[in-house]
C-alpha atoms as a PDB file:
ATOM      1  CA  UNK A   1     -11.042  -3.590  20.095  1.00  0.00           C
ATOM      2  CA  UNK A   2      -9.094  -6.733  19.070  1.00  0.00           C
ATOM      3  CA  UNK A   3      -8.789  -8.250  22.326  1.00  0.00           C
ATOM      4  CA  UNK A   4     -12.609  -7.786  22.998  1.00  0.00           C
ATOM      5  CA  UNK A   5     -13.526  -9.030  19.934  1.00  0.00           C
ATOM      6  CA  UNK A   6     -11.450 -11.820  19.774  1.00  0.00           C
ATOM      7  CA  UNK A   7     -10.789 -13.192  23.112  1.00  0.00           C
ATOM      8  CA  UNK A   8     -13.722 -11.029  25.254  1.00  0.00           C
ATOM      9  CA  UNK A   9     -11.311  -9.004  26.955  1.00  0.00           C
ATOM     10  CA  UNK A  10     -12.064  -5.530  27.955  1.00  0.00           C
ATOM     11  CA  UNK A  11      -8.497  -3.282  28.669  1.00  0.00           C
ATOM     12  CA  UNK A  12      -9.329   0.179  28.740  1.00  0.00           C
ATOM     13  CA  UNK A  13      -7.280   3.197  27.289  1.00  0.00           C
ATOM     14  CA  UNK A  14      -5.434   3.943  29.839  1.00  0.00           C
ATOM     15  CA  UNK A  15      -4.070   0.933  30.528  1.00  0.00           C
ATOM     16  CA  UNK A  16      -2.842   0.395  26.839  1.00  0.00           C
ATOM     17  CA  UNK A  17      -1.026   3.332  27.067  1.00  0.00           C
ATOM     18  CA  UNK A  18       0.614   2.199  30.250  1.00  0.00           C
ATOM     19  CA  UNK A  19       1.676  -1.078  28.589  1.00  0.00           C
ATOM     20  CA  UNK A  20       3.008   0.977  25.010  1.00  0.00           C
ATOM     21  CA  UNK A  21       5.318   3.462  27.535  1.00  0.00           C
ATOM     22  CA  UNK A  22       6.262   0.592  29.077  1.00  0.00           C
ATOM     23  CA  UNK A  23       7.740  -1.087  25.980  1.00  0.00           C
ATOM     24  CA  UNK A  24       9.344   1.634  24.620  1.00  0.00           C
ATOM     25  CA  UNK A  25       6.303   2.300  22.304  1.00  0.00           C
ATOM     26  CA  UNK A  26       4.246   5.165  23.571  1.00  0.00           C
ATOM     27  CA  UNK A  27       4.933   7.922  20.554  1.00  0.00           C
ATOM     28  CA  UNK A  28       5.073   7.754  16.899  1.00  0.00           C
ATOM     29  CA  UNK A  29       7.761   7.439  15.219  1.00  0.00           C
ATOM     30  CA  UNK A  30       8.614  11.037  13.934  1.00  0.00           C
ATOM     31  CA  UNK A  31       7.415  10.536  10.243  1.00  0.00           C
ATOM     32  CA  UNK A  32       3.745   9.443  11.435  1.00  0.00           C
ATOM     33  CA  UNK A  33       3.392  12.336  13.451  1.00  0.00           C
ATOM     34  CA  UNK A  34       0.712  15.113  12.665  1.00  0.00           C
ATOM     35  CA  UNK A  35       2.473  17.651   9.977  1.00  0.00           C
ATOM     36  CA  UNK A  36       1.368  21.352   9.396  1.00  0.00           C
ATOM     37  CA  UNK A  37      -1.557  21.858   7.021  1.00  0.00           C
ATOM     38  CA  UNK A  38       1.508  23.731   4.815  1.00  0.00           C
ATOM     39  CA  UNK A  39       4.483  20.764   4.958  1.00  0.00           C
ATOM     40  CA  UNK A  40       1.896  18.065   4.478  1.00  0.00           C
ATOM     41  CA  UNK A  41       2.251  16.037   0.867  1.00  0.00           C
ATOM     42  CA  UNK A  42       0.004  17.266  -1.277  1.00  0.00           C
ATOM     43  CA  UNK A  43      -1.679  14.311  -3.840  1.00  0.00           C
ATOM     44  CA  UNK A  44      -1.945  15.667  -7.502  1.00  0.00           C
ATOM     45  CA  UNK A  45      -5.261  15.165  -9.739  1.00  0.00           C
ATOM     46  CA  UNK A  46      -6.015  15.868 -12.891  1.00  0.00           C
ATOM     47  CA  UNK A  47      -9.311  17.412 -14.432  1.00  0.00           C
ATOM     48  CA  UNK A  48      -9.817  15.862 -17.554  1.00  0.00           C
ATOM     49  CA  UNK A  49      -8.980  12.119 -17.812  1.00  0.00           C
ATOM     50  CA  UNK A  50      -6.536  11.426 -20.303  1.00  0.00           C
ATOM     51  CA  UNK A  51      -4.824  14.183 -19.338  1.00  0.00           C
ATOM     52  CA  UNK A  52      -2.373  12.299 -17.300  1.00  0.00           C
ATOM     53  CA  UNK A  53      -1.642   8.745 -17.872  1.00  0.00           C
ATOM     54  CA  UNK A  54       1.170   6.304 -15.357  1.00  0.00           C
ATOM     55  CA  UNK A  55       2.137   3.483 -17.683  1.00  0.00           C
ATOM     56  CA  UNK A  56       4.144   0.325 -16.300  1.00  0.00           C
ATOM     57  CA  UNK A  57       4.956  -2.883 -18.328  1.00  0.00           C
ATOM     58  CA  UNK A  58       6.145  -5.747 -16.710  1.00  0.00           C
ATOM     59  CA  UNK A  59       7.845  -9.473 -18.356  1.00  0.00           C
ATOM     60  CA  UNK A  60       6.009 -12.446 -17.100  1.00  0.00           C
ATOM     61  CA  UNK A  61       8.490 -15.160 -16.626  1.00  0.00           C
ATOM     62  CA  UNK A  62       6.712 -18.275 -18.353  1.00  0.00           C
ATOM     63  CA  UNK A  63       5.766 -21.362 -16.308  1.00  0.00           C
ATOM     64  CA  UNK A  64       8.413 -23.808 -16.832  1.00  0.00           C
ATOM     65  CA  UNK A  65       7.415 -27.336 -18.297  1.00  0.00           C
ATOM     66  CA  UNK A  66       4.570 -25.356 -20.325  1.00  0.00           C
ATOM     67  CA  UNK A  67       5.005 -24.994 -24.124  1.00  0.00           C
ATOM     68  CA  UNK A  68       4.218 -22.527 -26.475  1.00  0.00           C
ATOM     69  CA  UNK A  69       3.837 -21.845 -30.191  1.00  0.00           C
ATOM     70  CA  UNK A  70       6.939 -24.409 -31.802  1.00  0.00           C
ATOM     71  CA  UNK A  71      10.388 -23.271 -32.632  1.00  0.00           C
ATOM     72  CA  UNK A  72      10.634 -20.440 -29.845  1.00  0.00           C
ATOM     73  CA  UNK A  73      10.206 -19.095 -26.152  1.00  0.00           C
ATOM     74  CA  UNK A  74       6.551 -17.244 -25.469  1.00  0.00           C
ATOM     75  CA  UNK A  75       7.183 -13.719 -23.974  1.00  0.00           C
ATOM     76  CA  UNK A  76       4.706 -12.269 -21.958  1.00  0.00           C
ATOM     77  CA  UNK A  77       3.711  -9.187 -20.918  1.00  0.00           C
ATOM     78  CA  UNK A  78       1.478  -6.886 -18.188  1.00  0.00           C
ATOM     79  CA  UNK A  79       0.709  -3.461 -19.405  1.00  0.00           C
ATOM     80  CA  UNK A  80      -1.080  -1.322 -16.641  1.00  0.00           C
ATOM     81  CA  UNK A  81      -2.338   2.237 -17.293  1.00  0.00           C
ATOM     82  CA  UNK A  82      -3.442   4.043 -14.610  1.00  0.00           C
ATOM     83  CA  UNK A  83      -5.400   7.431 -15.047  1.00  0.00           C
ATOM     84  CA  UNK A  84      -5.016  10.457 -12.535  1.00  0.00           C
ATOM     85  CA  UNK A  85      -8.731  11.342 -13.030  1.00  0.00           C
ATOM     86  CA  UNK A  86     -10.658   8.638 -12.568  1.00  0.00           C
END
């Protein structure tokens, strides 16, 4: 799709796969390939929001040459909460 797109040249299917085998390239690597229904990672959601909450907080470093409030350094901070409901 790129090439056509891009530079309106048609390859067809076949002859990308001949040009993947021939660089080594022609299978996934083993953790891409398709898994049983069973082993496959399951994602985890939650009912009722609130009911599980990811918090992260993170220190801005400051911009140097900018000041702040007199006699002291200006921390900052990034709170993200992320809910598994919504």
């Amino acid at each position: 799709m790129y090439p056509k797109r891009y530079h309106d040249v048609t390859i067809s299917r076949s002859g990308v796969w001949r040009i993947l085998k021939r660089l080594d390239m022609g299978r996934l690597p083993a953790f891409q390939r398709y898994k049983r229904h069973d082993r496959r990672w399951k994602r985890y959601e939650k009912q009722l929001p609130g009911h599980c909450v990811q918090i992260d907080v993170k220190f801005i470093e400051p911009i140097a040459g900018v000041t702040g409030r007199k006699g002291g350094r200006n921390k900052y901070y990034r709170f993200t909460a992320i809910d598994d409901c919504t």
